[in-house]
N, C-alpha and C. Protein backbone atom coordinates (compact mmCIF):
# COMPACT_ATOMS: atom_id res chain seq x y z
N UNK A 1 -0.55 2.51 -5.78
CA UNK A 1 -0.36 2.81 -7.18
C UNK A 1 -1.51 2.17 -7.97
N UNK A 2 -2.41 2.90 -8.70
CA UNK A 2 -3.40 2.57 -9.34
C UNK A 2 -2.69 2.10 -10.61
N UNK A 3 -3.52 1.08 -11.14
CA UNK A 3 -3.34 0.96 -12.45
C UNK A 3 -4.56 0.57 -13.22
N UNK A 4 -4.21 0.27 -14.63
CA UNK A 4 -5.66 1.34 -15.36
C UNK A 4 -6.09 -0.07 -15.58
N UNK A 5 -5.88 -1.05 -15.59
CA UNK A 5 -6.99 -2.30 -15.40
C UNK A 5 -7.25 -2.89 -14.24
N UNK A 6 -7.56 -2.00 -13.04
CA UNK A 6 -7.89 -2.30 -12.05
C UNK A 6 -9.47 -1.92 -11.96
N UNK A 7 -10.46 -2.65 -11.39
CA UNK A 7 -11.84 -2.56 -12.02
C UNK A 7 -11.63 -1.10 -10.82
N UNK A 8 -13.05 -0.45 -11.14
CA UNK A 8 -13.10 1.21 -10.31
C UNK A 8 -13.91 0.46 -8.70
N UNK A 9 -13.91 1.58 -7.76
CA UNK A 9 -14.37 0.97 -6.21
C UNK A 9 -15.85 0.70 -6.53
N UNK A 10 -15.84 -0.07 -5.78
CA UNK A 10 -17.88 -0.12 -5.67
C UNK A 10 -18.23 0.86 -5.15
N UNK A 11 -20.00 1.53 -5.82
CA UNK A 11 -20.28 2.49 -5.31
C UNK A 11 -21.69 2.16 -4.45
N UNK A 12 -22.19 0.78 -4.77
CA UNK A 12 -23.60 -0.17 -4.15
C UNK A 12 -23.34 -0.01 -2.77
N UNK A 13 -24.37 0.05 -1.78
CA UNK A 13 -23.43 -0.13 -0.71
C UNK A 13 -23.54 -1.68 -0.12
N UNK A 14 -24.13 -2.15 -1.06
CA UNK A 14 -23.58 -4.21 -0.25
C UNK A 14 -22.75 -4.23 -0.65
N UNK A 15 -22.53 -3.65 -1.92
CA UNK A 15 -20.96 -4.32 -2.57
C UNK A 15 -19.97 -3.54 -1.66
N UNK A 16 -20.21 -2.25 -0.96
CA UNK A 16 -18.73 -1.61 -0.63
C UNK A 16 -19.15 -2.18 0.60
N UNK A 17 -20.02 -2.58 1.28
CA UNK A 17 -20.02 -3.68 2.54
C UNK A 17 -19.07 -5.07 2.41
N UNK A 18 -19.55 -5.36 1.32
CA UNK A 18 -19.07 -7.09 0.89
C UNK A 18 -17.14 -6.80 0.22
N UNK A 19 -16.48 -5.49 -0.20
CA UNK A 19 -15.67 -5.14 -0.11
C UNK A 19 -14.73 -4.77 0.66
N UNK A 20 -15.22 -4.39 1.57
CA UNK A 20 -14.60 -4.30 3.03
C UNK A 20 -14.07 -5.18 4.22
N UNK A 21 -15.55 -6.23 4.29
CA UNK A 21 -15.10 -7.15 4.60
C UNK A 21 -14.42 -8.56 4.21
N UNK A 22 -14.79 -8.47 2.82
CA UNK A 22 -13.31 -9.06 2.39
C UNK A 22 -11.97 -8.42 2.59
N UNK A 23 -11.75 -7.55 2.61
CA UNK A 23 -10.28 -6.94 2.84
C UNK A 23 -10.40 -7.18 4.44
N UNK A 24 -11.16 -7.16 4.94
CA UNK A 24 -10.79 -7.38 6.69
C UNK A 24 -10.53 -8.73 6.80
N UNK A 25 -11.09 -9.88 6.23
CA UNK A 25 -10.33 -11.13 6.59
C UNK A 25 -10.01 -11.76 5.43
N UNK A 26 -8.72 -11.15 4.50
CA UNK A 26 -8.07 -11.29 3.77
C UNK A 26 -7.14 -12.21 4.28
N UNK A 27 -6.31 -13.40 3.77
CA UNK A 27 -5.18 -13.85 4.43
C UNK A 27 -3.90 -13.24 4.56
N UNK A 28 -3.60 -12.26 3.48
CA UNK A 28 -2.75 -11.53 4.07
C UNK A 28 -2.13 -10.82 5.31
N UNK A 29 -3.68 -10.49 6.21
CA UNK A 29 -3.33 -10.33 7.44
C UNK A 29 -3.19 -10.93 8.52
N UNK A 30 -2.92 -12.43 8.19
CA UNK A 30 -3.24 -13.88 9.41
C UNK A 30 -2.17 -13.90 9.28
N UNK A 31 -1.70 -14.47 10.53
CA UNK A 31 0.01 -15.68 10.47
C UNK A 31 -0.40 -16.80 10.89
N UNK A 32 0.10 -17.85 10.31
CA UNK A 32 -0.22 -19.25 10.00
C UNK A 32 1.20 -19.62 11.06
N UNK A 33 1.47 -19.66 12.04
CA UNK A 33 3.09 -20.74 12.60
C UNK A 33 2.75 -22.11 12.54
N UNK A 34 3.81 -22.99 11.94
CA UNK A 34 3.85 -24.07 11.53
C UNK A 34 3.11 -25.30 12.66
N UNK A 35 3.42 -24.93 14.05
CA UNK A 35 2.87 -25.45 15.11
C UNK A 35 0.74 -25.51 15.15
N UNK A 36 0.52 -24.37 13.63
CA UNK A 36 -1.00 -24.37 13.99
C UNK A 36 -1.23 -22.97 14.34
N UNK A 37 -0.37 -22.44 15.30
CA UNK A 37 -1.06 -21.17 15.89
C UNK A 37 -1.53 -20.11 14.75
N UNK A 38 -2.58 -19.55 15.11
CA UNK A 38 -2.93 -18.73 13.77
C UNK A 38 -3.30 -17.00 14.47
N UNK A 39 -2.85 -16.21 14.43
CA UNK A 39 -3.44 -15.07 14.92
C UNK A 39 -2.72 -14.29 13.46
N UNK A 40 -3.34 -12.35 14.36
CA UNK A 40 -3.17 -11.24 13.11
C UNK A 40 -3.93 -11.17 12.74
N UNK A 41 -4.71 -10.02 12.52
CA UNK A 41 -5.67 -9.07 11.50
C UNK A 41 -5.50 -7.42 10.93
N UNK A 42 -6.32 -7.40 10.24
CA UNK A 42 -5.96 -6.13 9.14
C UNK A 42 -5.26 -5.10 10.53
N UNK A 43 -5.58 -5.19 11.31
CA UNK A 43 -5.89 -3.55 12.59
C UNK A 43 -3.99 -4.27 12.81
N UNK A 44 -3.57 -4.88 12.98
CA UNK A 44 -2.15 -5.51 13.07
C UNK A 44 -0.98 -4.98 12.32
N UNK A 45 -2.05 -5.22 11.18
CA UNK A 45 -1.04 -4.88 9.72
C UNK A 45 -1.18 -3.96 8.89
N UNK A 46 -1.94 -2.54 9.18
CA UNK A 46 -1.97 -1.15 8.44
C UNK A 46 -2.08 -0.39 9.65
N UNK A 47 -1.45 1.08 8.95
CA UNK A 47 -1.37 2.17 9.55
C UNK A 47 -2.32 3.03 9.33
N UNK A 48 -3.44 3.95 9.32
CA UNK A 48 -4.16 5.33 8.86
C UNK A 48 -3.36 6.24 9.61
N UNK A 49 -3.33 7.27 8.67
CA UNK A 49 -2.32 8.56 8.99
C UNK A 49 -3.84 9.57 8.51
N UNK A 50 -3.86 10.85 9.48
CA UNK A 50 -5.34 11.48 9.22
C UNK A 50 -4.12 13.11 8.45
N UNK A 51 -4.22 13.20 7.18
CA UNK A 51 -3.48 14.63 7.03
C UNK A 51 -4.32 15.55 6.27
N UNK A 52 -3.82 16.50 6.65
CA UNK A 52 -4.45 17.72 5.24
C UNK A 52 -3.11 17.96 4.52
N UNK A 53 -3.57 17.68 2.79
CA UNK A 53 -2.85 17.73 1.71
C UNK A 53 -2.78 18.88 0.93
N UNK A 54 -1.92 18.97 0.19
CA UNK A 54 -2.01 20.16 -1.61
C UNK A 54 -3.21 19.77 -2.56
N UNK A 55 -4.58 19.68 -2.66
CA UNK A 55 -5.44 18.98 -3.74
C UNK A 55 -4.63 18.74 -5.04
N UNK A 56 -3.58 19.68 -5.41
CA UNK A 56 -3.48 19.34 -6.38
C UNK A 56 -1.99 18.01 -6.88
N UNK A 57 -0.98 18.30 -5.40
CA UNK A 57 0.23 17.20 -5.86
C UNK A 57 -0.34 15.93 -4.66
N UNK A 58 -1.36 16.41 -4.00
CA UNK A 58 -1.14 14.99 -3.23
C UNK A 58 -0.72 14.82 -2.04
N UNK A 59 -0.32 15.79 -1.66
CA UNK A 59 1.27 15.74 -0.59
C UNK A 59 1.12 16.92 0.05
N UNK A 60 2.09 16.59 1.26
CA UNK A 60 1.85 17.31 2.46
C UNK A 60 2.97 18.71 1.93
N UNK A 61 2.91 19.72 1.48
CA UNK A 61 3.91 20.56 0.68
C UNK A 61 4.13 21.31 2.20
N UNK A 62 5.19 22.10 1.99
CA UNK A 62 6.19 22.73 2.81
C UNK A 62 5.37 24.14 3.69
N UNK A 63 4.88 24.56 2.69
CA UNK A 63 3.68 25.66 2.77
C UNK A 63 2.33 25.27 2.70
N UNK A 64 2.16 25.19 4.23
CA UNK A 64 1.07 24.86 4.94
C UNK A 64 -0.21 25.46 4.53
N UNK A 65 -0.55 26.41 3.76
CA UNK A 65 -1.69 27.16 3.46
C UNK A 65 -1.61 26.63 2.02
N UNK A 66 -0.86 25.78 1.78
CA UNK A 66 -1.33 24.75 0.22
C UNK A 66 -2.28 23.58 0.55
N UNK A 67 -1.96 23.28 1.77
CA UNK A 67 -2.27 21.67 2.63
C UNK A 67 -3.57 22.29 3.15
N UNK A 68 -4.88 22.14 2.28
CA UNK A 68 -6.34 22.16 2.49
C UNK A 68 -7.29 21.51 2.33
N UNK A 69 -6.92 20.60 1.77
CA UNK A 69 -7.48 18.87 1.66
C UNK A 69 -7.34 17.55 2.49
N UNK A 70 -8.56 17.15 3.26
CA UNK A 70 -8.19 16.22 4.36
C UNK A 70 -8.48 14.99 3.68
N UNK A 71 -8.00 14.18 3.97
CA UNK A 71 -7.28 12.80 3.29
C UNK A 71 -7.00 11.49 4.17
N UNK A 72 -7.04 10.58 4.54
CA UNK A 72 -6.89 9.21 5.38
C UNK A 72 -6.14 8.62 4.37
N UNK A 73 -4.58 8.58 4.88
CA UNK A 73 -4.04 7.83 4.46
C UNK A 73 -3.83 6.48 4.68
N UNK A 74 -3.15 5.59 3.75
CA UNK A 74 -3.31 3.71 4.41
C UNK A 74 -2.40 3.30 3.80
N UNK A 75 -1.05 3.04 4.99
CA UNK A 75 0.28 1.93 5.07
C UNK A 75 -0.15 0.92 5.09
N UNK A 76 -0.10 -0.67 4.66
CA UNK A 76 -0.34 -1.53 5.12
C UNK A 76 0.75 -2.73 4.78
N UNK A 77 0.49 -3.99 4.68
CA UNK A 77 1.12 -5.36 4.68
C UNK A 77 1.08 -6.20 5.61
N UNK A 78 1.54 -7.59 5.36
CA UNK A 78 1.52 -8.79 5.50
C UNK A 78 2.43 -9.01 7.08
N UNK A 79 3.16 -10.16 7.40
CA UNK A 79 3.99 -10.13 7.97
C UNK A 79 5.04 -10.67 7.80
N UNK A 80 6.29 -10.48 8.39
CA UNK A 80 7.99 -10.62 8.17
C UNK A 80 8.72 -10.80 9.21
N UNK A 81 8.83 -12.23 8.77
CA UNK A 81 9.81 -12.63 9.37
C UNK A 81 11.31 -12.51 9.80
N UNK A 82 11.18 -11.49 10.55
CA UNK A 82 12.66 -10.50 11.09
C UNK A 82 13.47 -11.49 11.40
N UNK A 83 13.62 -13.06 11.94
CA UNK A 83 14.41 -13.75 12.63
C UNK A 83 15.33 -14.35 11.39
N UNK A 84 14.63 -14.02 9.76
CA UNK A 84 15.89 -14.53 9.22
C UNK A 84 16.28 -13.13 8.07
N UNK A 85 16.24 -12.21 8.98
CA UNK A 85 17.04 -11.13 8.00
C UNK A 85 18.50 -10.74 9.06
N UNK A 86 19.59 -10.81 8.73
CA UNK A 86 21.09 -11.25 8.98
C UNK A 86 21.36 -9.38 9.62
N UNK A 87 20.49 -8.68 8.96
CA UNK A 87 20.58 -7.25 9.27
C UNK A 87 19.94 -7.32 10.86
N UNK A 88 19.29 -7.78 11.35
CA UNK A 88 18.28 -7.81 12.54
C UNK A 88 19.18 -9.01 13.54
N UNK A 89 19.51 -8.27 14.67
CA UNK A 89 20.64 -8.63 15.89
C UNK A 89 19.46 -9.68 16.35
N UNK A 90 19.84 -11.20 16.93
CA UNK A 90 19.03 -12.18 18.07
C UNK A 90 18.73 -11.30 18.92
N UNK A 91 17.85 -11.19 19.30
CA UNK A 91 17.42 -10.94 21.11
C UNK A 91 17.87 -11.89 22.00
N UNK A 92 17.82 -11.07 22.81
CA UNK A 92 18.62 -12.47 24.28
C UNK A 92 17.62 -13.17 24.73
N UNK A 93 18.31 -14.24 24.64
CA UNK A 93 17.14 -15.62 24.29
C UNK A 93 16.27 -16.36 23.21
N UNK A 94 17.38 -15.55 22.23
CA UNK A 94 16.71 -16.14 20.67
C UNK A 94 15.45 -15.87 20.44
N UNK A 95 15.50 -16.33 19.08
CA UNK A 95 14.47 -15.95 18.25
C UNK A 95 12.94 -16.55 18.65
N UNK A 96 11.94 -16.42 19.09
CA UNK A 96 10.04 -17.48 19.21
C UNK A 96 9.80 -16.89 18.53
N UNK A 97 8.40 -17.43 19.21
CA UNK A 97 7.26 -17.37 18.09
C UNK A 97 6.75 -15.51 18.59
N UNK A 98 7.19 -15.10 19.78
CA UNK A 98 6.38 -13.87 20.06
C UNK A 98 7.38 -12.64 19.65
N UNK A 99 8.51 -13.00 19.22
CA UNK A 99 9.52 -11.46 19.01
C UNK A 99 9.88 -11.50 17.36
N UNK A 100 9.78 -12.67 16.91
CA UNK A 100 10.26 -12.77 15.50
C UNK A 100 9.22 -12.38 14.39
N UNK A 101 8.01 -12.58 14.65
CA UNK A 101 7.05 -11.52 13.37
C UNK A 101 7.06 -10.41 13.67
N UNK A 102 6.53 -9.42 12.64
CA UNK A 102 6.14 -8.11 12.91
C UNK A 102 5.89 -8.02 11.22
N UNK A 103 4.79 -7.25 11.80
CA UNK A 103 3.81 -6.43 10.14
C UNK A 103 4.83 -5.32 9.31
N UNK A 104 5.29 -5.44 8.53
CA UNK A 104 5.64 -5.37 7.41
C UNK A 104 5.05 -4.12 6.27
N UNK A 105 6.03 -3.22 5.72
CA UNK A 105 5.16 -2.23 5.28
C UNK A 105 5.20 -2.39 3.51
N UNK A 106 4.11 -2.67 2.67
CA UNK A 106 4.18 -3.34 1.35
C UNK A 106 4.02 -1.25 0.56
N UNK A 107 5.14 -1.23 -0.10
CA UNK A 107 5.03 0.25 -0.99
C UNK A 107 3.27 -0.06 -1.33
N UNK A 108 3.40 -1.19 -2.20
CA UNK A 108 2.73 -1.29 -3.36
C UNK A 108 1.24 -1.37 -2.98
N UNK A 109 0.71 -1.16 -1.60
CA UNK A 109 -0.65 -0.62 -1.23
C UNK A 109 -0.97 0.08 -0.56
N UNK A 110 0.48 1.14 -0.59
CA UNK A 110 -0.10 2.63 -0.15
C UNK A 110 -0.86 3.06 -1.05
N UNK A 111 -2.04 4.02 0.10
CA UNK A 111 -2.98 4.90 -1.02
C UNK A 111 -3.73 5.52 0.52
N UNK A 112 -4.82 6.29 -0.07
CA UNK A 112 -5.57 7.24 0.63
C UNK A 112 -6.60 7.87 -0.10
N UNK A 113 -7.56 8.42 0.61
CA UNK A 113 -8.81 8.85 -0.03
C UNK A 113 -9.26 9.98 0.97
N UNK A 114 -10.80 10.91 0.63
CA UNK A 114 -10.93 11.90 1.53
C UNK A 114 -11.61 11.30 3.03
N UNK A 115 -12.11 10.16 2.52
CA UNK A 115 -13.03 8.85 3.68
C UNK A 115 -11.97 7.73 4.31
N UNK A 116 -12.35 7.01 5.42
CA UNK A 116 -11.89 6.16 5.84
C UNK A 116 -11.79 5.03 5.03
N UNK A 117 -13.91 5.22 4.31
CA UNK A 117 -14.30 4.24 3.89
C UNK A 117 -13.57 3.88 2.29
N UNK A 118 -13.38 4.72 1.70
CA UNK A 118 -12.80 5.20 0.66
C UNK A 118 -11.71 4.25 0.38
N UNK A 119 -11.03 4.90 1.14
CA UNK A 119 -9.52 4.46 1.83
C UNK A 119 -9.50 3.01 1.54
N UNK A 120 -10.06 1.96 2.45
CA UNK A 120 -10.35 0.88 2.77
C UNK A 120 -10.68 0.10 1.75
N UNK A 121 -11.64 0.89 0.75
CA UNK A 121 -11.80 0.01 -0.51
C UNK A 121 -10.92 0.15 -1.49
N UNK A 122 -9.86 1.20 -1.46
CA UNK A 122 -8.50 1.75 -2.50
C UNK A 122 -7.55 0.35 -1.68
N UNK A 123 -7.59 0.30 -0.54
CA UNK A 123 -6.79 -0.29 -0.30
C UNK A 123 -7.20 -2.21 -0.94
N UNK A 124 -8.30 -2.41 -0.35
CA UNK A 124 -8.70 -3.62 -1.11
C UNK A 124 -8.41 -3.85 -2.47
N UNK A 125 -8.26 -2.99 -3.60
CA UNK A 125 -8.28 -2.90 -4.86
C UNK A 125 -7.38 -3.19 -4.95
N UNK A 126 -5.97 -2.72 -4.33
CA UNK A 126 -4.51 -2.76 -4.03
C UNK A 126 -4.08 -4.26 -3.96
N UNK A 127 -4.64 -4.67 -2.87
CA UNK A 127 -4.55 -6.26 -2.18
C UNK A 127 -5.21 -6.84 -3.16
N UNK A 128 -6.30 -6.67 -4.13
CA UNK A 128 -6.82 -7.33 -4.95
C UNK A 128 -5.73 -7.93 -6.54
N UNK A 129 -5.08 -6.84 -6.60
CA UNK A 129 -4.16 -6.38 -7.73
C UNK A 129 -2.76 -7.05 -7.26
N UNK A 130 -2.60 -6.80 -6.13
CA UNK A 130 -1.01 -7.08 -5.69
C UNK A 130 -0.90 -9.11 -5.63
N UNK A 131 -2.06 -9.38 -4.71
CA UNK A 131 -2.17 -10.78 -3.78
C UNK A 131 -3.25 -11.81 -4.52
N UNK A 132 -3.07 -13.34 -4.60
CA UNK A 132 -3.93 -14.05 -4.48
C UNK A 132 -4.97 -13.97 -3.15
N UNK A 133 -5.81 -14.43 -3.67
CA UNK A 133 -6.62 -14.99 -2.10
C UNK A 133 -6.34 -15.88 -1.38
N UNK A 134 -5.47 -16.40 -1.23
CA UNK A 134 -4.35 -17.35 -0.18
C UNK A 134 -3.47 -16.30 0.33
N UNK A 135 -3.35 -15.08 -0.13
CA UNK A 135 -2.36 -13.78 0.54
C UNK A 135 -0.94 -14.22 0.11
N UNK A 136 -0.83 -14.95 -1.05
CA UNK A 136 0.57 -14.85 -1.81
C UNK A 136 0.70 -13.89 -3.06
N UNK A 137 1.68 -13.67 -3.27
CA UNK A 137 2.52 -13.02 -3.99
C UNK A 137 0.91 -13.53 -5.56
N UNK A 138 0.88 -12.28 -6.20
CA UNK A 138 0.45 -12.51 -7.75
C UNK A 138 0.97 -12.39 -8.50
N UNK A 139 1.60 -13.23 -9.44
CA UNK A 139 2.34 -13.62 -10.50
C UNK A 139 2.04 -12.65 -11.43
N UNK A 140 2.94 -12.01 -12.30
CA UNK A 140 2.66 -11.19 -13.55
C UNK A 140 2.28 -9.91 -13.34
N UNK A 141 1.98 -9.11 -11.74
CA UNK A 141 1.88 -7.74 -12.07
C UNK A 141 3.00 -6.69 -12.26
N UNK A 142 2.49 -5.83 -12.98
CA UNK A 142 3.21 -5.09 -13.75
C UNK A 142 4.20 -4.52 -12.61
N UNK A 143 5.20 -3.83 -13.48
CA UNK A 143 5.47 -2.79 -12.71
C UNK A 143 5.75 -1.82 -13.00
N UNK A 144 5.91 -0.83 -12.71
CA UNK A 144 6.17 1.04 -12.80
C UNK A 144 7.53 0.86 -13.66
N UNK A 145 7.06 1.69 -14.67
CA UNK A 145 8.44 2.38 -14.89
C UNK A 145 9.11 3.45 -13.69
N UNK A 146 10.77 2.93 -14.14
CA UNK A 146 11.76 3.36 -13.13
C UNK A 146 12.10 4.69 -13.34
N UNK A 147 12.23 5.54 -12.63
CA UNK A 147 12.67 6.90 -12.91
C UNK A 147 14.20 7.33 -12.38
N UNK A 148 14.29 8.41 -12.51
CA UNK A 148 15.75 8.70 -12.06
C UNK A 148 15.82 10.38 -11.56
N UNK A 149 16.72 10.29 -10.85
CA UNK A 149 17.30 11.48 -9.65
C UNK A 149 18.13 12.35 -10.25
N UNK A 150 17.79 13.69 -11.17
CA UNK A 150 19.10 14.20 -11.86
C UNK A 150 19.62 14.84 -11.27
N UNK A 151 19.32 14.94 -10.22
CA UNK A 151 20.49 15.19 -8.90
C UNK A 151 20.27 14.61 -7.74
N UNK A 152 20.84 13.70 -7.29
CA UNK A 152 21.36 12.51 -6.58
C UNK A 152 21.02 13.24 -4.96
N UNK A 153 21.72 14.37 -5.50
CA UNK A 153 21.76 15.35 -3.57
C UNK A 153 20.32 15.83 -3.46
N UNK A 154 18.83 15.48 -4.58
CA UNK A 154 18.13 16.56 -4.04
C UNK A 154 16.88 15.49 -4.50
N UNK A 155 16.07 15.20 -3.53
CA UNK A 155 15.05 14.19 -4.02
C UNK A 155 13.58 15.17 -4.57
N UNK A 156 13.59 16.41 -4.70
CA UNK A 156 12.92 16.39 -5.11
C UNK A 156 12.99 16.79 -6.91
N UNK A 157 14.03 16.63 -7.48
CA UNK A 157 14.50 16.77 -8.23
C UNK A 157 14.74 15.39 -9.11
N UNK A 158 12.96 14.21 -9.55
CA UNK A 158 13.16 13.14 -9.80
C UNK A 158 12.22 13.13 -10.72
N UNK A 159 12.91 12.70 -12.01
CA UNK A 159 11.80 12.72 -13.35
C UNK A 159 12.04 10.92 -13.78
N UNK A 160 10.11 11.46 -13.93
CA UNK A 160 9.64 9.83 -14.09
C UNK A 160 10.02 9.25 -14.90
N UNK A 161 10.22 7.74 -15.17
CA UNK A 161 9.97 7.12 -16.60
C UNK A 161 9.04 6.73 -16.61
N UNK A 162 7.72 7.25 -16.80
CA UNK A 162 6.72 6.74 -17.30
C UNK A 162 6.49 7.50 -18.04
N UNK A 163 5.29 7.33 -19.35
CA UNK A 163 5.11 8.47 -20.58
C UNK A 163 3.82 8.41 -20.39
N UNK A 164 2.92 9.85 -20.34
CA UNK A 164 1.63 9.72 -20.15
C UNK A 164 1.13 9.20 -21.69
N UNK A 165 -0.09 8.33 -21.35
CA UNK A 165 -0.60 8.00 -22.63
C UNK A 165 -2.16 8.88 -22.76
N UNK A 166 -2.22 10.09 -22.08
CA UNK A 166 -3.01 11.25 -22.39
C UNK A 166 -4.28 10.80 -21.64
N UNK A 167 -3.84 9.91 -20.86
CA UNK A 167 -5.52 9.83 -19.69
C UNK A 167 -5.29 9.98 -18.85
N UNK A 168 -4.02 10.16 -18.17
CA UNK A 168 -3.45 10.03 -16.75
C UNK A 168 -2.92 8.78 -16.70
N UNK A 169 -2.69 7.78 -17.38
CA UNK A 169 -2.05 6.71 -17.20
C UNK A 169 -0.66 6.25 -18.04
N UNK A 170 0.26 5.34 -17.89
CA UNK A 170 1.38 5.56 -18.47
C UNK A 170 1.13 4.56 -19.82
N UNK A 171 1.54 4.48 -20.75
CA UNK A 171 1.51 4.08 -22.00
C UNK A 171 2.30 2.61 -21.89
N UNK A 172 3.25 3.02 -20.86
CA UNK A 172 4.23 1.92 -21.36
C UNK A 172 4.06 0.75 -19.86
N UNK A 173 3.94 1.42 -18.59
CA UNK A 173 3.40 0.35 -17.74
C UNK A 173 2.13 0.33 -17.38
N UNK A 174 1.09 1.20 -17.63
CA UNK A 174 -0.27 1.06 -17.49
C UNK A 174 -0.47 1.48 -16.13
N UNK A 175 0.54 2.66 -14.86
CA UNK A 175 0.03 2.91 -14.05
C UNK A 175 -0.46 4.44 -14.03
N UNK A 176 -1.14 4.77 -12.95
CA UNK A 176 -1.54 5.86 -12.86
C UNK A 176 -0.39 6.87 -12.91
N UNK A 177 0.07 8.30 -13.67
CA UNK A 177 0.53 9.45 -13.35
C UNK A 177 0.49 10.40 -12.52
N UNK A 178 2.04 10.05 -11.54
CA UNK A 178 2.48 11.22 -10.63
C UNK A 178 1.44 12.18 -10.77
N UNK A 179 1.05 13.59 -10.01
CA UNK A 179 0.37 14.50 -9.93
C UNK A 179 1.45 15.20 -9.97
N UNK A 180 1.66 16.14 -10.68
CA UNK A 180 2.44 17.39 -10.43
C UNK A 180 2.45 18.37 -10.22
């Protein structure tokens, strides 16, 4: 989710060099265990999905001869500690250090571009916006206005609360506007 005071990608190419690899050894993608051990990197903790899209909503639409735009998409996040969510059964033989992390999927830096490279720096912008550089939580970012389902049985049937403020961005939380 873009938002409109997020500076734009570098287009230099040291800077989209020196962008990149900051997002590759970001702390977000390390695990620190208290014992010292330190492993995890970005390739750990995001997904690329390769699709052809609708140019105009974004999305993979139903009718395949809309989907003519190729696109690299990017899941990513941190890691989570499954051994203390009450929803997630012990394994036999309890919880270590090798069954209890696993990478973690953060909404809030999905994105995608027509490049890998693209991609990679949308995603940095994301991690830039979302995370300190210690890979904690950043205090004070916004968030989306909430929308609603006016019919509950049909998801695609979901109008935003956000109000365009006539640039593509919302007036009232400052993120980028749905494509419709």
């Amino acid at each position: 989710m873009i938002h409109r005071s997020m500076p734009p990608i570098p287009t230099n190419p040291a800077a989209i060099k020196a962008e990149i690899l900051w997002l590759q050894t970001h702390p977000l993608w390390s695990h620190h265990d208290p014992d010292g051990a330190h492993w995890g990197d970005l390739a750990d903790c995001m997904d690329m999905m390769f699709v052809y899209v609708d140019p105009v909503t974004e999305c993979i639409e139903d009718d395949a001869t809309r989907n003519t735009e190729f696109r690299v998409w990017v899941e990513a996040g941190g890691w989570y500690d499954q051994s203390q969510d009450k929803n997630v059964p012990t394994p036999d033989g309890g919880w270590n250090q090798y069954n209890k992390w696993i990478g973690c999927h953060d909404v809030r830096l999905n994105c995608g571009a027509p490049t890998a490279d693209v991609a990679l720096l949308e995603l940095a912008r994301l991690v830039r916006f979302n995370y300190n550089d210690d890979g904690t939580d950043r205090e004070g970012v916004p968030e989306r206005c909430e929308g609603t389902f006016l019919d509950p049985e049909n998801i695609e049937d979901y109008q935003t609360g956000c109000v365009d403020a006539g640039d593509g961005f919302c007036s009232v939380c400052g993120f980028e506007m749905d494509k419709e």
